[in-house]
Protein backbone atom coordinates (compact mmCIF):
# COMPACT_ATOMS: atom_id res chain seq x y z
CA UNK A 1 0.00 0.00 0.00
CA UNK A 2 1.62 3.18 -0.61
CA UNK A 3 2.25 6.06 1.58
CA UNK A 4 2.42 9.88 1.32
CA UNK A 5 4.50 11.69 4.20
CA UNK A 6 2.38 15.27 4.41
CA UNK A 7 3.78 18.18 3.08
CA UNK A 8 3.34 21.43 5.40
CA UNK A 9 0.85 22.78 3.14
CA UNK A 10 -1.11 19.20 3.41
CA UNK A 11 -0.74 19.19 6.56
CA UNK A 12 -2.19 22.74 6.69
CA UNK A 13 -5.17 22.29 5.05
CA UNK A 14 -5.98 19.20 6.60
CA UNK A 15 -6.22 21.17 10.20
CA UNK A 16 -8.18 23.61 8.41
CA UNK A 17 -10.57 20.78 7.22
CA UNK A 18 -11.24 19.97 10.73
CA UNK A 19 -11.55 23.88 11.66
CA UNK A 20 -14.50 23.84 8.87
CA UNK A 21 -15.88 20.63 10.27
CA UNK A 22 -15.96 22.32 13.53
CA UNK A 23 -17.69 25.27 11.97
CA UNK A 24 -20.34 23.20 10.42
CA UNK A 25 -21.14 21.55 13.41
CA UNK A 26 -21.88 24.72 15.43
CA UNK A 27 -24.25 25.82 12.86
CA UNK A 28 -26.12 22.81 12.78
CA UNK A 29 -26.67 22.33 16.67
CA UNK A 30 -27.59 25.86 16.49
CA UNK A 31 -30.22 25.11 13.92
CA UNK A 32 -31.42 21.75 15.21
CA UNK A 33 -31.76 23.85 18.50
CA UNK A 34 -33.84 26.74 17.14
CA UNK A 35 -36.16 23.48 15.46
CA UNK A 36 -36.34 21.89 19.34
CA UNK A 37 -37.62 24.95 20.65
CA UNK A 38 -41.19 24.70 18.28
CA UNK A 39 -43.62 22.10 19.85
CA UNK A 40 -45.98 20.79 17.67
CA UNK A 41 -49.50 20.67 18.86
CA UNK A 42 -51.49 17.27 19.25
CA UNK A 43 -53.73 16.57 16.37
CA UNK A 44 -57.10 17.69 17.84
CA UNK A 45 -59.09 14.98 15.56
CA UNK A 46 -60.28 11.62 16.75
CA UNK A 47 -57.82 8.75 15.20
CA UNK A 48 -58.86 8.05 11.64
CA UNK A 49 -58.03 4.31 11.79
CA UNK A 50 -56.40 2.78 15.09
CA UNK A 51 -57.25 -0.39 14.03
CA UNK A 52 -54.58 -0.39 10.92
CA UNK A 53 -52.25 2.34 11.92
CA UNK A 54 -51.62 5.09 14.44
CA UNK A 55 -48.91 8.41 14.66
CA UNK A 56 -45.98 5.85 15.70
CA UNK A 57 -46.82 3.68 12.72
CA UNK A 58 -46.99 6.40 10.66
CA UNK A 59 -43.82 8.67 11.73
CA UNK A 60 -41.70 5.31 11.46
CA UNK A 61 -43.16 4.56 7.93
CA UNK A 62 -42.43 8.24 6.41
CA UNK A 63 -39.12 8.12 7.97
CA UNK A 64 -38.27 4.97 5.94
CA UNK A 65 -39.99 6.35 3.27
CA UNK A 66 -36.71 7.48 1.09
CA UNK A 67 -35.60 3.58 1.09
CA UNK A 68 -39.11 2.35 -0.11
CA UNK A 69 -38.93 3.27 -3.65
CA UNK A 70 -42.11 1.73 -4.38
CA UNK A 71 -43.81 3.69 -1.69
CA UNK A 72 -44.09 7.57 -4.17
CA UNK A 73 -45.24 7.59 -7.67
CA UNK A 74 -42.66 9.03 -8.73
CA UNK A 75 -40.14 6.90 -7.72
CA UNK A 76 -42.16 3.77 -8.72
CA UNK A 77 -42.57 5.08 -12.26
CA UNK A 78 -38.77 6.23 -12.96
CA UNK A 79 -36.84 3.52 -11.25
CA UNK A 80 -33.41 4.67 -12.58
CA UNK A 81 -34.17 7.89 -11.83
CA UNK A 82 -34.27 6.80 -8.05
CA UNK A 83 -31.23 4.30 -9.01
CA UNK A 84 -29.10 7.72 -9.72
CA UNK A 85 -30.30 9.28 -6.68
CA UNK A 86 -29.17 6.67 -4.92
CA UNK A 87 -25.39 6.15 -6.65
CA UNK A 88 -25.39 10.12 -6.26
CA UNK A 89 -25.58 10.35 -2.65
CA UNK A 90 -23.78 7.32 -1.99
CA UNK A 91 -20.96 9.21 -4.08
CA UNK A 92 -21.32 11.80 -1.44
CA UNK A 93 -20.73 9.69 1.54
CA UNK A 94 -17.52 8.42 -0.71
CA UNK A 95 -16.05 11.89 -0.65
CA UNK A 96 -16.78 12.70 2.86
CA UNK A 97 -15.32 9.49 4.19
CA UNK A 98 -12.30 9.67 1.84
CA UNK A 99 -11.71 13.70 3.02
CA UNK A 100 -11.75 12.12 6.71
CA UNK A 101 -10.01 8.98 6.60
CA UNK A 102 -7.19 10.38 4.27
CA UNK A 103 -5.53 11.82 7.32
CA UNK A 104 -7.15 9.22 9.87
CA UNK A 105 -6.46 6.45 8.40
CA UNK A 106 -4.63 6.78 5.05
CA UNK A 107 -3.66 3.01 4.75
CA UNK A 108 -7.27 2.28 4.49
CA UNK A 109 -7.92 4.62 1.48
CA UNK A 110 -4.42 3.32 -0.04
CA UNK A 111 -5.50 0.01 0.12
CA UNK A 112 -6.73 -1.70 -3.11
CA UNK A 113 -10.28 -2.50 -2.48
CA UNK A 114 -11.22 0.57 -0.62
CA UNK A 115 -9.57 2.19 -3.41
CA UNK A 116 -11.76 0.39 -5.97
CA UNK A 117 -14.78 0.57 -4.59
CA UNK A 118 -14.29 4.46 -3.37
CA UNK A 119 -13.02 5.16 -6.98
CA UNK A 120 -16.58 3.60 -8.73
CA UNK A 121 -18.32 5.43 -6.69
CA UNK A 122 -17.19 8.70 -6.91
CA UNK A 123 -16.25 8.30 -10.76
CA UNK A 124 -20.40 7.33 -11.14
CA UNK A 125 -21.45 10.04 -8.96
CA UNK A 126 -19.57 12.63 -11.19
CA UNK A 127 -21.34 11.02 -14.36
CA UNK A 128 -24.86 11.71 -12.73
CA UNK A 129 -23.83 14.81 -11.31
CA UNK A 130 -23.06 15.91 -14.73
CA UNK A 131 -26.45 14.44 -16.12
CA UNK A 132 -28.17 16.23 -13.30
CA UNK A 133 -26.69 19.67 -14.68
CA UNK A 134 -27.67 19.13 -18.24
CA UNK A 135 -31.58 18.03 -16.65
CA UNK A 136 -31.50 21.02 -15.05
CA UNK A 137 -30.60 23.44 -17.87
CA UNK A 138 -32.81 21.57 -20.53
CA UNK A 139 -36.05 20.84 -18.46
CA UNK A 140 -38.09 24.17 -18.75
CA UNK A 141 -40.14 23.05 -15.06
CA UNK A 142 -36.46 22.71 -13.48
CA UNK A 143 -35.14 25.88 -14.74
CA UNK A 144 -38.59 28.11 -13.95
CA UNK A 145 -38.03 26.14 -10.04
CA UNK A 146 -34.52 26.31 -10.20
CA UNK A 147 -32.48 29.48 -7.73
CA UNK A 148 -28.71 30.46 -8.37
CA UNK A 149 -27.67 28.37 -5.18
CA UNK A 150 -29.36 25.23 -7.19
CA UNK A 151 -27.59 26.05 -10.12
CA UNK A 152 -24.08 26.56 -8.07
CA UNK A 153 -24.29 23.66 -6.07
CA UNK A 154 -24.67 21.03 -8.59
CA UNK A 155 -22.22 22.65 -9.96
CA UNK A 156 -19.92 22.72 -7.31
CA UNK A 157 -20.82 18.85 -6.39
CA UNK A 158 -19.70 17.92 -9.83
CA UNK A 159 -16.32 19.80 -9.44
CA UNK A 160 -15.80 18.49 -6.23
CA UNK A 161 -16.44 14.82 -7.14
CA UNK A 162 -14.14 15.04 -10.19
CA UNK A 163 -10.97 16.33 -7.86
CA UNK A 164 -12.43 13.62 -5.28
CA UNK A 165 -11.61 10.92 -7.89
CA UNK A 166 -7.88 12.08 -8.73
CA UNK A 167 -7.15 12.46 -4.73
CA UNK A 168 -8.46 8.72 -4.47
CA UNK A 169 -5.89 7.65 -7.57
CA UNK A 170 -2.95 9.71 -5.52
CA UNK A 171 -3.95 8.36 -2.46
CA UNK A 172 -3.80 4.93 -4.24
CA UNK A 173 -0.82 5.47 -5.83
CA UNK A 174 -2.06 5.44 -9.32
CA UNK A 175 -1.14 9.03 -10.17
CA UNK A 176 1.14 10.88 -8.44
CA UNK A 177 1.19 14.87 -7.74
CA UNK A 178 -0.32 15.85 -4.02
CA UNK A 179 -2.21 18.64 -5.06
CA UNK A 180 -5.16 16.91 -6.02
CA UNK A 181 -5.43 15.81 -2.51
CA UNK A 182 -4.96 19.52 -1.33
CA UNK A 183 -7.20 21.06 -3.77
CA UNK A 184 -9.94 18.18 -2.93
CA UNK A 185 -9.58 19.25 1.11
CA UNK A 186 -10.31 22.62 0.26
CA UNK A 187 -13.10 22.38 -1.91
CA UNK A 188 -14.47 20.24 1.09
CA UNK A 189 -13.69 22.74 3.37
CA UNK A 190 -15.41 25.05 1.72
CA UNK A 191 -18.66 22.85 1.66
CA UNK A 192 -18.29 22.26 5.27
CA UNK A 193 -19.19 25.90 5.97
CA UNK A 194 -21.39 26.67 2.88
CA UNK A 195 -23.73 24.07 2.94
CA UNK A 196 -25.61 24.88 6.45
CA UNK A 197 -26.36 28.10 4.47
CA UNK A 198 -27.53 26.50 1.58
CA UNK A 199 -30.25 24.38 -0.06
CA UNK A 200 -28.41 21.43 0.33
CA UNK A 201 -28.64 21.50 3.76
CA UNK A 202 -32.20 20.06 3.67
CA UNK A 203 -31.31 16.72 4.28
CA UNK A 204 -30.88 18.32 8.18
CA UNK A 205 -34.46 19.00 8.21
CA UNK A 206 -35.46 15.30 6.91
CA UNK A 207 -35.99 13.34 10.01
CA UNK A 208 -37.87 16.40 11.50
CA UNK A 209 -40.47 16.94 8.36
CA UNK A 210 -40.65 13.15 7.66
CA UNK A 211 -41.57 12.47 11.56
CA UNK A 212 -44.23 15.29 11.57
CA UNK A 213 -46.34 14.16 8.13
CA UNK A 214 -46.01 10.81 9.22
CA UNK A 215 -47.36 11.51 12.75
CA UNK A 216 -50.12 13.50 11.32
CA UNK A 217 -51.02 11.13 8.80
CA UNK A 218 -50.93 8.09 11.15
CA UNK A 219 -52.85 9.53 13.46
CA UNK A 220 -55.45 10.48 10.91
CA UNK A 221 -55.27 6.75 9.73
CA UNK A 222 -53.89 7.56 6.20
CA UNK A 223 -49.81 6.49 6.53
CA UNK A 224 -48.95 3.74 5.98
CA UNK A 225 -51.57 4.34 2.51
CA UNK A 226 -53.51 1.20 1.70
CA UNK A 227 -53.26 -0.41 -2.02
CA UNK A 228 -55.70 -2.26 -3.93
């Protein structure tokens, strides 16, 4: 497995990886604090169907709903569209692992299967992340819907999965030249402190908006929905 001794610069960015990290996390308990503080009321209905379902039946099911692709239309109907959703955000957790455990634990990411199966990942997520710009600019819906942050972070994903690729091949020993590895901790830097400020951090408001419907709709006897 091969191994990179740090350059100061490397070595540089990497604390200021975990100063953005830091960052991140501050914003985010401040925001899942300011969510805590709103109590939601109790539904002042009767229950719609306590026989079949109830709020805890309900807030579990729309919790689990993103890994029931048979559960929305519109993920029944377009199965590789939900296949690319999938590759795309398991590409993410590729990057974000590889940014950590590159000064963790850089045997690990040298090693060959890590390396492989990283590698695919990332490498796939950059094809849909590409595929998700060109939707984006030739659907007329997603460009009347679409903001300047939507447009920048795609954008910005697609960039950052591309260097995330040619810091796996250094790491691996395929390519050599330790600036991809720099270059791909600072572009994740800088997504550690821009994304609790943008759209992308939605996926921190998931569990809270999933739990709610689902509560609601349990209680009301409609989640889990009953098929013919």
């Amino acid at each position: 497995m091969p191994q990179h001794e740090p350059s100061a610069l490397l070595h540089t960015v990497e604390i200021v990886h975990w100063i953005a990290l830091g960052i991140m996390g501050v914003v985010y308990s401040i925001r899942v604090w300011w969510l805590l503080r709103f109590r939601a009321t109790r539904d002042r209905q009767a229950p719609g169907n306590p026989e079949r379902t109830n709020a805890r039946k309900g807030a579990l099911y729309s919790l689990a709903n993103v890994a029931m692709p048979w559960a929305m239309e519109s993920t029944r109907s377009k199965p590789f569209f939900y296949a690319t959703f999938v590759l795309f955000h398991l590409g993410v957790v590729a990057g974000i692992s590889l940014a950590f455990l590159s000064s963790l634990a850089p045997a690990v990411v040298a090693s060959q299967a890590y390396a492989a199966l990283s590698g695919a990942l990332l490498a796939v997520a950059f094809v849909v992340a590409v595929g998700r710009i060109v939707r984006r600019l030739t659907t007329p819906y997603l460009r009347l819907i679409s903001s300047p942050d939507d447009y920048f972070s795609v954008i910005m994903l697609t960039f950052w999965f591309a260097l995330a690729v040619l810091a796996q091949l250094y790491l691996a020993g395929v390519i050599q030249g330790e600036g991809f590895l720099v270059a791909f901790l600072i572009a994740t830097s800088f997504f550690l402190i821009y994304v609790p400020f943008s759209k992308i951090s939605h996926y921190l408001y998931y569990p809270f908006t999933r739990y709610w419907l689902g509560r609601t709709l349990g209680h009301r006897g409609s989640m889990p929905t009953v098929r013919a």
